[in-house]
Structures are given as structure tokens and as C-alpha cells.
Protein backbone atom coordinates (compact mmCIF):
# COMPACT_ATOMS: atom_id res chain seq x y z
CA UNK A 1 -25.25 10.58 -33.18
CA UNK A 2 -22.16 9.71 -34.85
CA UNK A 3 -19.12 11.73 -33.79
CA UNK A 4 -16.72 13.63 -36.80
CA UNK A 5 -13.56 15.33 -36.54
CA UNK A 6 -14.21 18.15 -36.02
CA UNK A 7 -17.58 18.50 -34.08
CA UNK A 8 -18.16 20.34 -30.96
CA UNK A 9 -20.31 18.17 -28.76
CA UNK A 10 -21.29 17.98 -25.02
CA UNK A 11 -20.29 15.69 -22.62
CA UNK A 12 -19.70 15.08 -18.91
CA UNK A 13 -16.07 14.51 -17.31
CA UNK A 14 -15.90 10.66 -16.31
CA UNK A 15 -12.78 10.62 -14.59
CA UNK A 16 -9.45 12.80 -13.84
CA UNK A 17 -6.07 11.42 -14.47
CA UNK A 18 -2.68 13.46 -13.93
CA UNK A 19 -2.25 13.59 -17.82
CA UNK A 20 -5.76 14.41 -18.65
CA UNK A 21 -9.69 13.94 -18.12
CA UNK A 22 -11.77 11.31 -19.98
CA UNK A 23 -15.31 12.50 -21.12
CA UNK A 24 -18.23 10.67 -21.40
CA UNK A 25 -19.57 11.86 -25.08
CA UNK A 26 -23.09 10.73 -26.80
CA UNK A 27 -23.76 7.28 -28.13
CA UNK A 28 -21.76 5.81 -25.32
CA UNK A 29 -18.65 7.03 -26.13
CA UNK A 30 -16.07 8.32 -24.63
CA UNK A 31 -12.57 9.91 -25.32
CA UNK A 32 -9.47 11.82 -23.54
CA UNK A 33 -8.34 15.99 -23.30
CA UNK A 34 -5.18 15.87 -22.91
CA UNK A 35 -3.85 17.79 -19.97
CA UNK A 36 -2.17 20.24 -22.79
CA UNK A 37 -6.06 20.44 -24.55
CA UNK A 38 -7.88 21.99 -21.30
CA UNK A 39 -7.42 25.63 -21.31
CA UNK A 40 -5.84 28.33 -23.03
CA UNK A 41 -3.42 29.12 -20.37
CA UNK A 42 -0.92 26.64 -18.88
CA UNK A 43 -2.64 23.92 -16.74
CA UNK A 44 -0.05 22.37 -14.01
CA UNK A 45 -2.42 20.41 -12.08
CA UNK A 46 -5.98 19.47 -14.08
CA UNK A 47 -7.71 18.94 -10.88
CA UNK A 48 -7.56 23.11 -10.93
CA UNK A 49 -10.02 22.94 -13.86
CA UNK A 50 -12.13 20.68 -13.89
CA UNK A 51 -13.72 17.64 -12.05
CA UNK A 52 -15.75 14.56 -12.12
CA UNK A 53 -19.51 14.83 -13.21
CA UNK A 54 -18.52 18.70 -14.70
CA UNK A 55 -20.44 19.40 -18.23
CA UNK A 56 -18.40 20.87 -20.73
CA UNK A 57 -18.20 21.69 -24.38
CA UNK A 58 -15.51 19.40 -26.46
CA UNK A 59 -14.14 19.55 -30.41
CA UNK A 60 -13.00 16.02 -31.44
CA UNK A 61 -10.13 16.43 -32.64
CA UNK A 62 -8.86 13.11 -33.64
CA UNK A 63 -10.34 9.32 -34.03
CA UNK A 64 -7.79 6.35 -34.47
CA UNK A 65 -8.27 3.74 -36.33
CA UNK A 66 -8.75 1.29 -33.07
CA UNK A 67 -11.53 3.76 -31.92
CA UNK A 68 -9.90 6.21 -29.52
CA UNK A 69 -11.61 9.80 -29.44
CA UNK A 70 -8.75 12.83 -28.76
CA UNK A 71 -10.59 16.08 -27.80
CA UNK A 72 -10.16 19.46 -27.12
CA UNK A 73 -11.70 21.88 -24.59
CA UNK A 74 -9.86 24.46 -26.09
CA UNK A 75 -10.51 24.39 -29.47
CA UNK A 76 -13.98 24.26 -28.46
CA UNK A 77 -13.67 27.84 -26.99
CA UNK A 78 -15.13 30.73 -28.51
CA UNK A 79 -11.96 32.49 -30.17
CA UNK A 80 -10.94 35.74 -28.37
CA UNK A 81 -11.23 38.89 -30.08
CA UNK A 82 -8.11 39.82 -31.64
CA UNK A 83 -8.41 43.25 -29.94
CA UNK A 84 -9.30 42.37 -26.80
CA UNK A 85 -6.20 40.09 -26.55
CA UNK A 86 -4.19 43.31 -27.39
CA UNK A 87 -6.18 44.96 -24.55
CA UNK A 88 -5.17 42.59 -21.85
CA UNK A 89 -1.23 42.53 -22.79
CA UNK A 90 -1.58 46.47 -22.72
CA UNK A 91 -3.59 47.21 -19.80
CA UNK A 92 -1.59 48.66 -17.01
CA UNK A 93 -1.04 47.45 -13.66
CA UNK A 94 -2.11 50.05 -11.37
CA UNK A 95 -4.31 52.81 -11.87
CA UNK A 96 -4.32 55.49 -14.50
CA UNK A 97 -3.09 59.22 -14.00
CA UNK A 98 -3.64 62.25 -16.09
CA UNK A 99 0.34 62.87 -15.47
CA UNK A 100 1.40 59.11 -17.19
CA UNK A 101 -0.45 60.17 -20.30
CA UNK A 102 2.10 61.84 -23.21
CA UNK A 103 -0.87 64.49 -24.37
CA UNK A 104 1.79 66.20 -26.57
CA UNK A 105 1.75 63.35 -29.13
CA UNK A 106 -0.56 61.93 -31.62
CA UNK A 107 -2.16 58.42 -30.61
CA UNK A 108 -0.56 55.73 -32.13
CA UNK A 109 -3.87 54.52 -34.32
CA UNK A 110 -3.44 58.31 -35.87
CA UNK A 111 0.09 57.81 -37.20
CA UNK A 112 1.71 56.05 -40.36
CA UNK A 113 4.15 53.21 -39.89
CA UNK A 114 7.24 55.49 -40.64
CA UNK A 115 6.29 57.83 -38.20
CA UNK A 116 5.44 54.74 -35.61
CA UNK A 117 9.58 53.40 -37.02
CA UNK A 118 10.58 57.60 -35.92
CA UNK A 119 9.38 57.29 -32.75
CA UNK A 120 10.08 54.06 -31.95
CA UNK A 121 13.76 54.32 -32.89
CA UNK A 122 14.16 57.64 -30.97
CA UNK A 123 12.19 56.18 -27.64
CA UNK A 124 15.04 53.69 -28.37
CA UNK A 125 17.97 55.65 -28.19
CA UNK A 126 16.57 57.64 -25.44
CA UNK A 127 16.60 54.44 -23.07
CA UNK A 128 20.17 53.54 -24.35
CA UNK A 129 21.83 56.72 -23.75
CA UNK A 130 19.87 56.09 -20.34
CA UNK A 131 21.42 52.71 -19.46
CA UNK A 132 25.02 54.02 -20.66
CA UNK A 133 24.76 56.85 -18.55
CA UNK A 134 23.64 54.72 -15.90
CA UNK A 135 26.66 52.19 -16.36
CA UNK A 136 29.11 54.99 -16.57
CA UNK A 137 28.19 56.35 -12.99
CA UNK A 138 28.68 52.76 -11.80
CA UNK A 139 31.87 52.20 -13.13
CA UNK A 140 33.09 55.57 -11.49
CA UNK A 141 32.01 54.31 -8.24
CA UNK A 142 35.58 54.71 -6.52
CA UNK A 143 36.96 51.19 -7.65
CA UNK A 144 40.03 50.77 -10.17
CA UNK A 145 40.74 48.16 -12.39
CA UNK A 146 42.92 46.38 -10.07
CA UNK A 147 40.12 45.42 -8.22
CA UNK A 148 40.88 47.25 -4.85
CA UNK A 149 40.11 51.02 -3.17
CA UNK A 150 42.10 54.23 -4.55
């Protein structure tokens, strides 16, 4: 089987090194992941992902001209769902009550961009006039300007 740019092929992890893992690929081949090309996420130490003799799914990303293979395990990923990537950065991070939920407004799927701007702007000033208030009382805290006590 001869090997394009481009492919998504199997192939077992030969051997772990600190900058990535070299992967034994079909038709005796083999090439590198780069540390950078394992997951998704940030990888610190590879050893935390993956091991010797582990299958897994590779793109080749790049062939030199001397031979060497670059792939990627995480091109080879399945692509998340756009809204399901939405999902995760919105879910909360305790559990849901019926007294956290605004009934008295429209959901935001339901409204027009200007109205989304509107309320946007005025959850914005809200949360100003907050902080200023909040600044105000600290300032007033029984310190002068000279730095000491009255």
C-alpha cells in the first residue's frame, strides 16, 4: 500500500520519545506524531496518551523528500460537532435550579441580533454600575489619601 498525504491509515506505536511517538505504518514504514499532533487538548507528557504496542488511527500529513513520514493523530479524529463544542464551553458547573433560570425572557435562539446587541449592552452596564459601586464602598473604607487613619 503506498502511503499519500493525506490518508488515514492504521498503525501500531513503535516507540515513545519526550517529543513524540513513532508509528509503525503498512509496507514497513514508519513515521513520527509530533508531541503537538496527539490530541486535541494540550499534551504535557505523551506517555499520558499513549504507549508502546497501542493501535491507533493516523493522517499523514507530510513526506520529505529523504523519506520521513509526519503524522497526525489528530487530524485523524472525527471532527466535533460544531454544537456540541458550544455545549461543553456552556455547560454549567454544578447542578441546575429552577431559580438560576431568567423565565421572564425570550431564549436567545428566539431573538434577532439587535435585540441579542440590547441585551447584551444593558447586561453590560448592569455589571459596570456593579463594579463602580463596589469600588466606591472600598474607597470609603475609613482611609484618606494620605495614606493613614482619620
Amino acid at each position: 500500500m503506498s502511503l499519500e498525504i493525506g490518508s488515514i491509515v492504521e498503525g501500531k506505536v513503535s516507540k515513545i520519545m519526550p517529543f513524540g511517538a513513532f508509528v509503525s505504518l503498512p509496507g514497513k514504514k514508519s513515521g513520527l506524531v509530533h508531541i503537538s499532533e496527539v490530541a486535541r487538548d494540550y499534551v504535557e507528557n505523551i506517555a499520558d496518551h499513549l504507549k508502546e504496542g497501542d493501535e491507533v488511527k493516523v493522517k499523514v500529513v507530510k513526506i520529505d523528500d529523504d523519506g520521513k513520514i509526519s503524522l497526525s493523530i489528530k487530524q485523524a479524529l472525527e471532527p466535533k460537532k460544531r454544537t456540541e463544542k458550544k455545549q461543553e464551553e456552556r455547560a454549567p458547573k454544578g447542578p441546575i435550579r429552577p431559580a438560576d433560570i431568567d423565565w421572564s425572557t425570550p431564549s436567545s435562539a428566539d431573538m434577532s441580533f439587535e435585540d441579542k446587541l440590547s441585551r447584551f449592552k444593558q447586561d453590560a452596564d448592569e455589571k459596570m454600575q456593579a463594579l463602580k459601586r463596589s469600588n466606591d464602598s472600598k474607597r470609603s473604607g475609613g482611609y484618606r489619601r494620605g495614606g493613614g487613619p482619620y
